[in-house]
C-alpha atoms as a PDB file:
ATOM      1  CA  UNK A   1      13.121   4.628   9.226  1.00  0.00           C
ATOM      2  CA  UNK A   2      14.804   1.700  11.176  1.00  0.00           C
ATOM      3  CA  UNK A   3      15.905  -0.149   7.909  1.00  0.00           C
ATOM      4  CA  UNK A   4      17.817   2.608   6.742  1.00  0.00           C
ATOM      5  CA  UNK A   5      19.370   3.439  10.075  1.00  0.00           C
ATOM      6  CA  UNK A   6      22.976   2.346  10.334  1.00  0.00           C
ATOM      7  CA  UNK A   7      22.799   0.955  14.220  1.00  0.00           C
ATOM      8  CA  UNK A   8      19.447   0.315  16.194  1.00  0.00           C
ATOM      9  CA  UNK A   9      21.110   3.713  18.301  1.00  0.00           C
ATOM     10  CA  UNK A  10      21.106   5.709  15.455  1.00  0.00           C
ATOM     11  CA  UNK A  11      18.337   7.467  14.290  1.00  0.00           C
ATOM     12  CA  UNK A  12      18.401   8.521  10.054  1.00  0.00           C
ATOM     13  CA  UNK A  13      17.607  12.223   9.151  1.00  0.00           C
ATOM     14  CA  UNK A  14      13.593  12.898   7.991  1.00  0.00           C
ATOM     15  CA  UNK A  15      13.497  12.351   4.350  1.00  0.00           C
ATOM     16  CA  UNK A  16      12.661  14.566   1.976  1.00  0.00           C
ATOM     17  CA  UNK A  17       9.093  15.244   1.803  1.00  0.00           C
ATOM     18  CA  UNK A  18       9.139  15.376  -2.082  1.00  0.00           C
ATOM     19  CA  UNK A  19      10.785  12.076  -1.894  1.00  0.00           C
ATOM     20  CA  UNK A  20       8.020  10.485  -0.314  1.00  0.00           C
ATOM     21  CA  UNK A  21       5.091  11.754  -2.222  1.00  0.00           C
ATOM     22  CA  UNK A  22       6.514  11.431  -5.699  1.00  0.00           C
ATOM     23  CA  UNK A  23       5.584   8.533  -7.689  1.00  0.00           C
ATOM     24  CA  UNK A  24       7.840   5.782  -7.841  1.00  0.00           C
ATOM     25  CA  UNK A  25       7.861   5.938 -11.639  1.00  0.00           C
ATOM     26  CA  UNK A  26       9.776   9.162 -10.767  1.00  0.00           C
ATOM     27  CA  UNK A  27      12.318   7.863  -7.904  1.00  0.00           C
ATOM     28  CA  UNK A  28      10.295   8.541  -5.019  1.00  0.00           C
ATOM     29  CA  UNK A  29       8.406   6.912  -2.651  1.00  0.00           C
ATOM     30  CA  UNK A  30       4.791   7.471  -3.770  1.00  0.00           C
ATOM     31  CA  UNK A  31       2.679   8.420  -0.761  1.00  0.00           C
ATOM     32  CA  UNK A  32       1.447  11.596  -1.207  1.00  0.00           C
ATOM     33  CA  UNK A  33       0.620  14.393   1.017  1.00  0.00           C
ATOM     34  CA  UNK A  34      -3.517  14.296   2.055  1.00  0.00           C
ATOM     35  CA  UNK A  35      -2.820  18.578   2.659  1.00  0.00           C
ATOM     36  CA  UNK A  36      -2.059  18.774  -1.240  1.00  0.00           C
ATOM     37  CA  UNK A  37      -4.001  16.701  -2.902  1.00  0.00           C
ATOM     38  CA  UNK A  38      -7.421  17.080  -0.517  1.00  0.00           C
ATOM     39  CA  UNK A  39      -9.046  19.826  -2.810  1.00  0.00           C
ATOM     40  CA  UNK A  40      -8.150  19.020  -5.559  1.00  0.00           C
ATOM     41  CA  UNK A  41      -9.519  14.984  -5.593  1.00  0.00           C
ATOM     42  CA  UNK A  42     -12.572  16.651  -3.855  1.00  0.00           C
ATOM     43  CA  UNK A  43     -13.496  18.876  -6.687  1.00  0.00           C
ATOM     44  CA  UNK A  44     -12.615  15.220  -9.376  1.00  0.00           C
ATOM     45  CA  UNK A  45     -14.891  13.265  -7.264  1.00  0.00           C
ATOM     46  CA  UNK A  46     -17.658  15.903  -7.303  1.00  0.00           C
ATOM     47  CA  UNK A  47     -17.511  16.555 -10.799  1.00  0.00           C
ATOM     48  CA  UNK A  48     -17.469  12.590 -11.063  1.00  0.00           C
ATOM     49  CA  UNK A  49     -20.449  12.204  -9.004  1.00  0.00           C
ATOM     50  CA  UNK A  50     -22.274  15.121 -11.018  1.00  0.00           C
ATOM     51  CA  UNK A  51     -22.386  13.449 -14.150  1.00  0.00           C
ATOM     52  CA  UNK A  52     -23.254  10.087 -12.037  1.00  0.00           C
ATOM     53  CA  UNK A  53     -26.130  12.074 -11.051  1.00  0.00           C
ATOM     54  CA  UNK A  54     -26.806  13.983 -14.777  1.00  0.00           C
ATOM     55  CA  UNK A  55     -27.007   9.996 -15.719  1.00  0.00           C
ATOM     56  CA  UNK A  56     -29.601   8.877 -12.738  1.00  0.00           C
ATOM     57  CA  UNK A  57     -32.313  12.080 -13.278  1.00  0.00           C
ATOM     58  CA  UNK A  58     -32.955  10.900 -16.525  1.00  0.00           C
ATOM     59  CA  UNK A  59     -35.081   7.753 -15.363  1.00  0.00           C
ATOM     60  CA  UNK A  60     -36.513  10.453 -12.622  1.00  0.00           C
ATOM     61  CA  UNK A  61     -38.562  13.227 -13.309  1.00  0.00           C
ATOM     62  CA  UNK A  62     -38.859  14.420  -9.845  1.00  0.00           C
ATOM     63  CA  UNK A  63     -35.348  15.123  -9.567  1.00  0.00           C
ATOM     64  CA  UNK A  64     -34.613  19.199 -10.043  1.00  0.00           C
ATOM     65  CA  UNK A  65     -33.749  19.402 -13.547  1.00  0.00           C
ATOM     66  CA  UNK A  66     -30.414  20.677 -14.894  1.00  0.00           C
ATOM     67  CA  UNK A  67     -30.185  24.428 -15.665  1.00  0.00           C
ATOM     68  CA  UNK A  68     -30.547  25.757 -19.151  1.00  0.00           C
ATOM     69  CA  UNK A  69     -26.798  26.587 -19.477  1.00  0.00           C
ATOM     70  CA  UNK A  70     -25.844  23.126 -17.390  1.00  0.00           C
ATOM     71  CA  UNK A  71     -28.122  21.413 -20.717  1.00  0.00           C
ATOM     72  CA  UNK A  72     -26.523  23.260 -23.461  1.00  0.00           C
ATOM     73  CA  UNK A  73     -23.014  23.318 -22.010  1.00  0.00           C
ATOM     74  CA  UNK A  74     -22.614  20.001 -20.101  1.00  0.00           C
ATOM     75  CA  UNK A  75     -18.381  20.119 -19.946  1.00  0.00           C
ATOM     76  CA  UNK A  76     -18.540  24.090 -19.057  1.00  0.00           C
ATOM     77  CA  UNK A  77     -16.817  24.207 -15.386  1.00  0.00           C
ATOM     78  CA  UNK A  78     -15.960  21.132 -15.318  1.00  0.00           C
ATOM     79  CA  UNK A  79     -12.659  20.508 -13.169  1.00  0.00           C
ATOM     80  CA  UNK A  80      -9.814  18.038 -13.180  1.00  0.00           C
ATOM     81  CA  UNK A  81     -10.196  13.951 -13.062  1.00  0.00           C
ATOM     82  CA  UNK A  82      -8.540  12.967 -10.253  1.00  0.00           C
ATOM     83  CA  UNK A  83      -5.778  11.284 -12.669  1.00  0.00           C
ATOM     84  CA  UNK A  84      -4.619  14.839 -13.688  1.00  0.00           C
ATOM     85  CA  UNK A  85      -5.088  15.832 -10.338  1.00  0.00           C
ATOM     86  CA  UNK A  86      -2.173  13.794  -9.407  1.00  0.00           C
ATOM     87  CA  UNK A  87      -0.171  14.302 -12.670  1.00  0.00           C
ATOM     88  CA  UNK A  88      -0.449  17.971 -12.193  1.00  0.00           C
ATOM     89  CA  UNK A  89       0.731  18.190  -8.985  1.00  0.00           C
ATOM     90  CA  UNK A  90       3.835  15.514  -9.396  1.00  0.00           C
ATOM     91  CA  UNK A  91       4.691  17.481 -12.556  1.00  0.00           C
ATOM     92  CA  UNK A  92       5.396  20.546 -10.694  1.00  0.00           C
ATOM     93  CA  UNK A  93       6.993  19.077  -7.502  1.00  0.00           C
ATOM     94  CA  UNK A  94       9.254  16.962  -9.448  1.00  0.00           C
ATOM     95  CA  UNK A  95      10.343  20.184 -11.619  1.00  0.00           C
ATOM     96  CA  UNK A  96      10.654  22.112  -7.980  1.00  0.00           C
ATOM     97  CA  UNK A  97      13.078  19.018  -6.577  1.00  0.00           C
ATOM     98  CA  UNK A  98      15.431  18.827  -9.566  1.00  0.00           C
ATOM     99  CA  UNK A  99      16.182  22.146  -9.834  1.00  0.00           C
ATOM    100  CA  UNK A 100      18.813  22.346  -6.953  1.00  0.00           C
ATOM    101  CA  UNK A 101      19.213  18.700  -6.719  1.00  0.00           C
ATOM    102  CA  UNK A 102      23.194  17.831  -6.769  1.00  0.00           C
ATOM    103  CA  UNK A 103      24.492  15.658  -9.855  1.00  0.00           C
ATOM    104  CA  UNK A 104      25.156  12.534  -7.809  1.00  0.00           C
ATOM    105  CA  UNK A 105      21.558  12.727  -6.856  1.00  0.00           C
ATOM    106  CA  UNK A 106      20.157  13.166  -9.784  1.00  0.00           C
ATOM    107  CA  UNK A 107      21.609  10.190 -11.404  1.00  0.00           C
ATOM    108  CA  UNK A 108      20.499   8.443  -7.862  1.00  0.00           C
ATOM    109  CA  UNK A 109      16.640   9.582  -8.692  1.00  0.00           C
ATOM    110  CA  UNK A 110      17.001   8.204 -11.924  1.00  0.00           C
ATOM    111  CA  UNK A 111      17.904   4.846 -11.629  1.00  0.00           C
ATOM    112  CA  UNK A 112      15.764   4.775  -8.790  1.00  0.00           C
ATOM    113  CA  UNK A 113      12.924   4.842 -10.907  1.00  0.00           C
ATOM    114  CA  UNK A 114      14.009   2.657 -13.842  1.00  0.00           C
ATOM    115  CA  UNK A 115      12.662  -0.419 -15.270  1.00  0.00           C
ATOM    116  CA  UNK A 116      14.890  -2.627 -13.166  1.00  0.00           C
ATOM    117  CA  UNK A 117      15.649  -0.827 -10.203  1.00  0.00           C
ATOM    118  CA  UNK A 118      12.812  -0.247  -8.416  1.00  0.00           C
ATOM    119  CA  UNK A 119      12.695  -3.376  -5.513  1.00  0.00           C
ATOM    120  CA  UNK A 120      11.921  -2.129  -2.436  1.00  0.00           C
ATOM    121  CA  UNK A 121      14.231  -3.761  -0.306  1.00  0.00           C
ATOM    122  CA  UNK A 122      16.488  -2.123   2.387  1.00  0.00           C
ATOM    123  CA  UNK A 123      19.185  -1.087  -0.360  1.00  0.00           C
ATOM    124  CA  UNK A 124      16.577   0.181  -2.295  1.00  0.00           C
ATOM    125  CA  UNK A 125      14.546   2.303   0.257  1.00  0.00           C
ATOM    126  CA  UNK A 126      18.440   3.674   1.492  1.00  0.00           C
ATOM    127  CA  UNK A 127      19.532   4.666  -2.218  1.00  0.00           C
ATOM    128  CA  UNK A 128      15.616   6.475  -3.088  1.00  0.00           C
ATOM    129  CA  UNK A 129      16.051   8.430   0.237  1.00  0.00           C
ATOM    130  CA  UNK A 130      19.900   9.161  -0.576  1.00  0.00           C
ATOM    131  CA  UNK A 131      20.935   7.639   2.339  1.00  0.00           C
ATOM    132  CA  UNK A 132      24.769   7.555   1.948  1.00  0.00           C
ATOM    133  CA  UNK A 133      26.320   4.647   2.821  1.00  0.00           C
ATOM    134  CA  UNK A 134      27.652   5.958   6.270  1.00  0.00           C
ATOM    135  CA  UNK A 135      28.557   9.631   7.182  1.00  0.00           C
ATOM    136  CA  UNK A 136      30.507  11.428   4.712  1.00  0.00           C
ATOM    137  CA  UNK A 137      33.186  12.506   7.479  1.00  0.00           C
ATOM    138  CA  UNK A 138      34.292   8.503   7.655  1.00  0.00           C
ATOM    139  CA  UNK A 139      36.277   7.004   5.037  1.00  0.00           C
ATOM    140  CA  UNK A 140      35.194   3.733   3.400  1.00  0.00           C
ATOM    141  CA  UNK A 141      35.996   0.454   5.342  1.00  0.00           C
ATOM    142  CA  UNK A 142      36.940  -0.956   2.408  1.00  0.00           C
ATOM    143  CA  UNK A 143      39.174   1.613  -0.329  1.00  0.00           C
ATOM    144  CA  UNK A 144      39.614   4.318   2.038  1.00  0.00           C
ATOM    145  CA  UNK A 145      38.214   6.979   0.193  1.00  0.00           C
ATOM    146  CA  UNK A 146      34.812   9.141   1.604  1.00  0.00           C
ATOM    147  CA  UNK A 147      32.438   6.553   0.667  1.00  0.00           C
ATOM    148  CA  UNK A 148      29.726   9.412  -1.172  1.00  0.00           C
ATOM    149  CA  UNK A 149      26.491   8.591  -2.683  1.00  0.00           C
ATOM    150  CA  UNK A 150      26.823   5.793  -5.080  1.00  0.00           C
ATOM    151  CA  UNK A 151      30.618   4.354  -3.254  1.00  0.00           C
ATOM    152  CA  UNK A 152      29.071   0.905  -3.727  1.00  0.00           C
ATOM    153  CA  UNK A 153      29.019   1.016  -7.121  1.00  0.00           C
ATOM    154  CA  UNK A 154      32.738   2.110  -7.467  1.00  0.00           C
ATOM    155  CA  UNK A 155      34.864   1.111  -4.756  1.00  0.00           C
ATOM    156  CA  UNK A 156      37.617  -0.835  -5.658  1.00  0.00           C
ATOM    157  CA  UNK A 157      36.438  -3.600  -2.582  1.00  0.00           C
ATOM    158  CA  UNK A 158      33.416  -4.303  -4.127  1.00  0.00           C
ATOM    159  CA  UNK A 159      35.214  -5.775  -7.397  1.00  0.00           C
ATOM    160  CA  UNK A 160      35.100  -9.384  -6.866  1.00  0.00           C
ATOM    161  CA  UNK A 161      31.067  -8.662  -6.684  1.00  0.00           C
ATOM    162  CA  UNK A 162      30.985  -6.750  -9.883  1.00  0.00           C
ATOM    163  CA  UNK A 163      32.128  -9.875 -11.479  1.00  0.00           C
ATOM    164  CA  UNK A 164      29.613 -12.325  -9.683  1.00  0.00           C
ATOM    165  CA  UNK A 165      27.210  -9.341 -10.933  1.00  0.00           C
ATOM    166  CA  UNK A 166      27.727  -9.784 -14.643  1.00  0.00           C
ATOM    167  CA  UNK A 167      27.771 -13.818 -14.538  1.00  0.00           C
ATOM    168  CA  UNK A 168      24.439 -13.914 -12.965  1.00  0.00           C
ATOM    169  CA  UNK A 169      22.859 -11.163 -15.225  1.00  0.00           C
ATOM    170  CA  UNK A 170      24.227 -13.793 -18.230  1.00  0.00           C
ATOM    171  CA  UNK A 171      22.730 -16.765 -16.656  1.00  0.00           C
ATOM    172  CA  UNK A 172      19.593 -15.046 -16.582  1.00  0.00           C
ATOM    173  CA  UNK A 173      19.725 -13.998 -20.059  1.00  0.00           C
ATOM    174  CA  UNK A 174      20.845 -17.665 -20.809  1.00  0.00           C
ATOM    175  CA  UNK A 175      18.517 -19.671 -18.753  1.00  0.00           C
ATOM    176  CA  UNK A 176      15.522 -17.527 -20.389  1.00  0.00           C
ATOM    177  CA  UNK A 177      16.256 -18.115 -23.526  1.00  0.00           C
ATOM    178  CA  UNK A 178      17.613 -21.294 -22.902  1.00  0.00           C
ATOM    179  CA  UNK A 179      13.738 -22.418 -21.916  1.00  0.00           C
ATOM    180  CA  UNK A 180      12.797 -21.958 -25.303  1.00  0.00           C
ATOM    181  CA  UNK A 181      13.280 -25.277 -27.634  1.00  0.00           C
ATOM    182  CA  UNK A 182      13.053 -23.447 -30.593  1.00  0.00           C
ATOM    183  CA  UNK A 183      15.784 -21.023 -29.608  1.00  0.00           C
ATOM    184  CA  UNK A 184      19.474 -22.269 -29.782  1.00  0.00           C
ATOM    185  CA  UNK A 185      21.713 -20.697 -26.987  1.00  0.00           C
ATOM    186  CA  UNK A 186      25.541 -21.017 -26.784  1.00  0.00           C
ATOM    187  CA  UNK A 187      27.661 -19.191 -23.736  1.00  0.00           C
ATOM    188  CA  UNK A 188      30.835 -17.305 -24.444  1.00  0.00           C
ATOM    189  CA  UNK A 189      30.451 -18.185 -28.319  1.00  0.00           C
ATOM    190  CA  UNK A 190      34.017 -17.326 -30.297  1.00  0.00           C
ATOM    191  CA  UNK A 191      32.915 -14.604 -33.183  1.00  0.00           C
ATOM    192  CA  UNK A 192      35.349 -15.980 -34.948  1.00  0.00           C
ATOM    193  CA  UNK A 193      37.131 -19.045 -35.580  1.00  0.00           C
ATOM    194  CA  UNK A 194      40.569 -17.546 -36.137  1.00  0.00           C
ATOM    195  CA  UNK A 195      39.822 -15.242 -33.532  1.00  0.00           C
ATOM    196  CA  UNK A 196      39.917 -15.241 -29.545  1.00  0.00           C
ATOM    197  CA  UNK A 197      37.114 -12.746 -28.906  1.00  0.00           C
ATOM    198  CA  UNK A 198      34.152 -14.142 -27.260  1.00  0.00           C
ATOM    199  CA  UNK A 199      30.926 -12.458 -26.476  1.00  0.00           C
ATOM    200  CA  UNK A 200      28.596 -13.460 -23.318  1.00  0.00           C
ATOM    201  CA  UNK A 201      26.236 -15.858 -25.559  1.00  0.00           C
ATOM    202  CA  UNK A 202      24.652 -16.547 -29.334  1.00  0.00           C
ATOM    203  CA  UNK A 203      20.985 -17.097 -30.178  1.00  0.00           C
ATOM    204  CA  UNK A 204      20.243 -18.436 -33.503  1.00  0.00           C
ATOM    205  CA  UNK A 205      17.128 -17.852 -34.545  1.00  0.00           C
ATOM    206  CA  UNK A 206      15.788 -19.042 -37.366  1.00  0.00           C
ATOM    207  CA  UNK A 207      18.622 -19.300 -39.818  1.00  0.00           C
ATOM    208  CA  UNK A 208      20.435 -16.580 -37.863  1.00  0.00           C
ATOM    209  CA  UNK A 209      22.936 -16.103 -35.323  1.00  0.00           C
ATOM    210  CA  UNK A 210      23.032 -13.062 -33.041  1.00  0.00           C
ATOM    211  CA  UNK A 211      25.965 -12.605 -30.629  1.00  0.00           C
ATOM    212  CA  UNK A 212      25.058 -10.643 -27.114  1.00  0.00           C
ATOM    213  CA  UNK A 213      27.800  -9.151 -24.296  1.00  0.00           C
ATOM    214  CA  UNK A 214      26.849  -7.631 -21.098  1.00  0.00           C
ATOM    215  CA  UNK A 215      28.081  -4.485 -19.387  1.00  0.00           C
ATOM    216  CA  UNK A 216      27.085  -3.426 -15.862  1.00  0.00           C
ATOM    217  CA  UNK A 217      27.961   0.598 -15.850  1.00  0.00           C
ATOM    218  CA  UNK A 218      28.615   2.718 -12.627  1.00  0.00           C
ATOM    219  CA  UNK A 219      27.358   6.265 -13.862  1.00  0.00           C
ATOM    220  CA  UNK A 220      28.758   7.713 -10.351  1.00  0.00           C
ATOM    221  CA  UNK A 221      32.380   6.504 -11.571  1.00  0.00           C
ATOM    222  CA  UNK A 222      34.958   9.367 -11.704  1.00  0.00           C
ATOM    223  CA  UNK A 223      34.852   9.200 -15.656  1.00  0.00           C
ATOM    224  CA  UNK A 224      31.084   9.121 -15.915  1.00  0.00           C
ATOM    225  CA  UNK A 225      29.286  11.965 -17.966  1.00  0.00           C
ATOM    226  CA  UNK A 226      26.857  14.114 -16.167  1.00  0.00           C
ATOM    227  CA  UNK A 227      24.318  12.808 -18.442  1.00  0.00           C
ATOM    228  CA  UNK A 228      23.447   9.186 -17.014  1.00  0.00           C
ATOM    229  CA  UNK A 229      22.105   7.872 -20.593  1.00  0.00           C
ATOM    230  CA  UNK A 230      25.173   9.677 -22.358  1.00  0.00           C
ATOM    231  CA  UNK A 231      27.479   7.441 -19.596  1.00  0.00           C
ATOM    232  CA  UNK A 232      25.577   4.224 -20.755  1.00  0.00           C
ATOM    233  CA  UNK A 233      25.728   5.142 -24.688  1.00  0.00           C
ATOM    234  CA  UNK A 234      29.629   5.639 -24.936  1.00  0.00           C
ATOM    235  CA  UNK A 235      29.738   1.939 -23.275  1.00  0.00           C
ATOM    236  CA  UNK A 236      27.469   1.261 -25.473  1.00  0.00           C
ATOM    237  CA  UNK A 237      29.521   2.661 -28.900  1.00  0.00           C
ATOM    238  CA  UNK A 238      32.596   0.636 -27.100  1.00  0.00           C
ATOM    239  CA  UNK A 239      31.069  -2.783 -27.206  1.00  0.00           C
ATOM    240  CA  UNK A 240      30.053  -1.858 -30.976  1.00  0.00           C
ATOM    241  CA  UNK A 241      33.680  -0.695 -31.736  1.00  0.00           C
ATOM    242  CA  UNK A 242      34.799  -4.079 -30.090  1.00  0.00           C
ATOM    243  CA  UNK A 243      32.453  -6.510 -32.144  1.00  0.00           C
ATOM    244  CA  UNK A 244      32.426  -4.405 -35.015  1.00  0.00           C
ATOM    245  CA  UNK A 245      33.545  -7.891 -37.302  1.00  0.00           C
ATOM    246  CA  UNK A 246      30.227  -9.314 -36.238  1.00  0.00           C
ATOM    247  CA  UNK A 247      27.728  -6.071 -37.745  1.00  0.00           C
ATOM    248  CA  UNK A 248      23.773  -6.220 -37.532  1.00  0.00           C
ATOM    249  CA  UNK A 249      24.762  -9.425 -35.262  1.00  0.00           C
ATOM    250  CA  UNK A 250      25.887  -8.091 -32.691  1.00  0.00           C
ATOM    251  CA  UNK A 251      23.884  -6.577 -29.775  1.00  0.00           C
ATOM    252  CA  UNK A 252      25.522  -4.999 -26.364  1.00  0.00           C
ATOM    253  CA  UNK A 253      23.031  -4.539 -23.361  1.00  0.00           C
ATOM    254  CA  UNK A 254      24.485  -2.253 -21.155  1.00  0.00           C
ATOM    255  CA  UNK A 255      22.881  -1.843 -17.771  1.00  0.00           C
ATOM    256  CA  UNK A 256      23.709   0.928 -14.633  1.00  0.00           C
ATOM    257  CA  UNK A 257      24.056  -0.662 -11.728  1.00  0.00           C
ATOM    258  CA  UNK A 258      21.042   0.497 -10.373  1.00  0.00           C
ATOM    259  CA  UNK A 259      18.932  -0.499 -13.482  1.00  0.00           C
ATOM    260  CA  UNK A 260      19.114   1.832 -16.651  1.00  0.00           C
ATOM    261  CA  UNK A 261      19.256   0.901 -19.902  1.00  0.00           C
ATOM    262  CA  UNK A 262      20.427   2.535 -23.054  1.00  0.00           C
ATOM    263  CA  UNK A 263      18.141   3.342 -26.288  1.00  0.00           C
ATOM    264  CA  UNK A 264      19.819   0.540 -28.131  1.00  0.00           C
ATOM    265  CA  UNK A 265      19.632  -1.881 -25.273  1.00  0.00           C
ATOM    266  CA  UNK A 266      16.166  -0.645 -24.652  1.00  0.00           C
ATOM    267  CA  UNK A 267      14.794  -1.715 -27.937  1.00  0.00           C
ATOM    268  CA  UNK A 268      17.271  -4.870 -27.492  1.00  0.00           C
ATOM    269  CA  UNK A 269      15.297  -6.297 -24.111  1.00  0.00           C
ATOM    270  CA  UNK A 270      11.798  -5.806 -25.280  1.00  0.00           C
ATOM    271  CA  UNK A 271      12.662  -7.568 -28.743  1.00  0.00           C
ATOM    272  CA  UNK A 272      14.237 -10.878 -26.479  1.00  0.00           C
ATOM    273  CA  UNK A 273      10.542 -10.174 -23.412  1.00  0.00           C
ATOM    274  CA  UNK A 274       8.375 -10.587 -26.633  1.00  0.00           C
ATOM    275  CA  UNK A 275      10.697 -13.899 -27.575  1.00  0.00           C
ATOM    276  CA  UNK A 276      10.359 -15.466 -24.141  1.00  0.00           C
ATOM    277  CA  UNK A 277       6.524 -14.561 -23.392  1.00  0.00           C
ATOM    278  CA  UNK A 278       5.318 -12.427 -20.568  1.00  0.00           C
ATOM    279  CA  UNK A 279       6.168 -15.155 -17.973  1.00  0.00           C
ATOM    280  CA  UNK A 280       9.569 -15.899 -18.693  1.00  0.00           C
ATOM    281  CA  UNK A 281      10.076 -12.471 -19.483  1.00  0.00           C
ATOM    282  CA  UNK A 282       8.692 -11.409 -15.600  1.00  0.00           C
ATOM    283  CA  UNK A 283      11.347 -13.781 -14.334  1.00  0.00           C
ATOM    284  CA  UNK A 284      13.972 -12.276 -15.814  1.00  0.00           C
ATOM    285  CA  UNK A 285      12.899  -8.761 -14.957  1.00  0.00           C
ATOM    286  CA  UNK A 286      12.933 -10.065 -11.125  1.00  0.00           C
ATOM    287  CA  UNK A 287      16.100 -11.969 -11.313  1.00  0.00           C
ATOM    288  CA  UNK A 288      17.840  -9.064 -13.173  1.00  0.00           C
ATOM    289  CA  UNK A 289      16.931  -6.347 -10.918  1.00  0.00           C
ATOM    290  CA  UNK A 290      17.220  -8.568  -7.448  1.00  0.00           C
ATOM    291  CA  UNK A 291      21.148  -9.424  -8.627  1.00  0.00           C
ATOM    292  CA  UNK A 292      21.623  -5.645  -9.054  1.00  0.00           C
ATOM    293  CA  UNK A 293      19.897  -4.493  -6.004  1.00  0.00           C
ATOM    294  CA  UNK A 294      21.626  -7.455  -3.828  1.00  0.00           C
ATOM    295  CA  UNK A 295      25.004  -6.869  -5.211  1.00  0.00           C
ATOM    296  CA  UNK A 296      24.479  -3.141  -4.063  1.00  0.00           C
ATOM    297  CA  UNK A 297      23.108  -4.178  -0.423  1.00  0.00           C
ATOM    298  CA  UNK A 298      26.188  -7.038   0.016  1.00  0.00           C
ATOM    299  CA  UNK A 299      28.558  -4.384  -1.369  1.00  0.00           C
ATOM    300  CA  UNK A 300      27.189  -1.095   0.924  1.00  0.00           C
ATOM    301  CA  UNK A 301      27.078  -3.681   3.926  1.00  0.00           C
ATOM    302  CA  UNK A 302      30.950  -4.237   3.680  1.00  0.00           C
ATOM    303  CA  UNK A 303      31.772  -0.472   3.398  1.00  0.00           C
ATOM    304  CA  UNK A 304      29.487   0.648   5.923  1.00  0.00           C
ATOM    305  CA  UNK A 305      31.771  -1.182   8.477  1.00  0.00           C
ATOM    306  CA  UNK A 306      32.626   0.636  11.284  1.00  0.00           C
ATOM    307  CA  UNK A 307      36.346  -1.028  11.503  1.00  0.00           C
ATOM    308  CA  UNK A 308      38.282  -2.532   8.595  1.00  0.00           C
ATOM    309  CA  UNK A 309      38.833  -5.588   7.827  1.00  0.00           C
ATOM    310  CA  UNK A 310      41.098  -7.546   9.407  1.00  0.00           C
ATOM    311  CA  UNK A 311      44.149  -8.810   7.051  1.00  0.00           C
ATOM    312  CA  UNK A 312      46.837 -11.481   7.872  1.00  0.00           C
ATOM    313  CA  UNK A 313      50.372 -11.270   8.194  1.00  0.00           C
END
């Protein structure tokens, strides 16, 4: 509770107890409740140690010998593993927490348990529990405006970061694929000669050449769709309208700030992992999603100021 708090004085609302017991596949915090899960993972490990047992009275004849209906019907009765135990329960909890669950925290949840965004670090933990930046009644140190979940990733203060954001997301993509000899890399290629346009960087592979660009998305942005993936896709359709010229060749990977990806970039970022090799691949996962989750924590730092910034005449 102390690493979300704001000042050692303050102490941070409870969190949600869904929050903390769902999975964090699912945005929470994963540490269940012992009260709800106590029966059920009793009756799994019985039933597990039952056919233990079924197993051991085979070599020993003085053991009490099954019934007639336990022989001829060994699965009848037989209750949950303790895998659907769990899957059961966090299946209905997470349908109970979404159903009144505000927009902005919905799209919160969800890139709090994507692929990238998942580090649990102190901007992490603060953005799972939907921690806003500071209260809602202050205005942002930074823009001015009521810094709301998911400020960080909009306010006008934080631009300079958004930029720093995208060139070290490239350099990862770059130095990744730069580690392979057999891959040729090439930053801000022109797609085409008579042409100014530049994408991020080319790989030729083989005897082709595919052309890449980055996009970091904010889907809390004024503009964004209530749909997070539908947010992502129309960025998505944009970089494809923009390279159009370049066809099959071209590939955008358009990330959320807090770690989605988009079908297309999806399928994109496996097809480059399986290039690179689960090593190099790992790296980049970790480099990826510790530039989006710092450039969050620098940029939710700033606003949570409690005076602004100084500026000189």
């Amino acid at each position: 509770m102390t690493l979300v708090a704001r000042s050692p004085a303050e102490r941070p609302k409870e969190p949600d107890p869904y929050l903390l017991s769902l999975p964090v596949r699912e945005g929470g915090l994963g540490l269940p409740l012992h009260k709800e899960l106590a029966q059920g993972l009793y009756q799994a490990a019985k039933e597990t140690a039952k056919k233990i047992l079924i197993g051991i009275t085979s070599f020993f004849t003085s053991y009490p010998p099954l019934s007639t209906s336990e022989a001829q019907n060994p699965s009848q009765d037989q209750g949950k593993s303790a895998k659907e135990v769990f899957k059961e329960l966090n299946e209905a909890k997470l349908e109970t927490f979404l159903q009144d669950l505000p927009t902005s925290y919905k799209q919160a949840r969800l890139e709090n348990a994507s692929y990238l965004g998942h580090s649990e670090t102190t901007e992490a933990l603060r953005s799972r529990l939907f921690y806003p930046i500071k209260p809602l009644d202050l205005p942002c140190s930074a823009c001015g405006a009521i810094a709301s979940l998911g400020h960080e990733d909009t306010c006008k203060g934080a631009s300079r970061r958004w930029i720093a954001r995208h060139n070290a997301v490239n350099r990862a993509f770059v130095k990744a694929l730069g580690s392979r000899p057999d891959l040729e890399v090439e930053i801000e290629p022109l797609v085409q000669q008579d042409s100014s346009l530049r994408a991020d960087f080319a790989v030729t592979i083989g005897n082709s050449r595919y052309f890449y660009d980055i996009q970091i998305v904010a889907i809390s942005k004024d503009s964004a769709k209530e749909d997070p993936y539908s947010t992502l896709k129309e960025a998505a359709s944009e970089k494809r309208r923009k390279y159009q010229s370049l066809g099959a060749f071209f590939h955008p990977l358009i990330f959320s700030a807090g770690g989605l990806m988009d079908q297309e970039t999806s399928q994109t970022y496996k097809k480059l992992q399986e290039l690179l090799g689960p090593f190099v691949a790992s790296q980049l996962d970790s480099t990826i999603g510790l530039t989006l989750t710092k450039t969050r924590a620098i940029s939710a730092a700033s606003i949570a100021r409690d005076l602004p910034r100084r500026t000189h005449s």
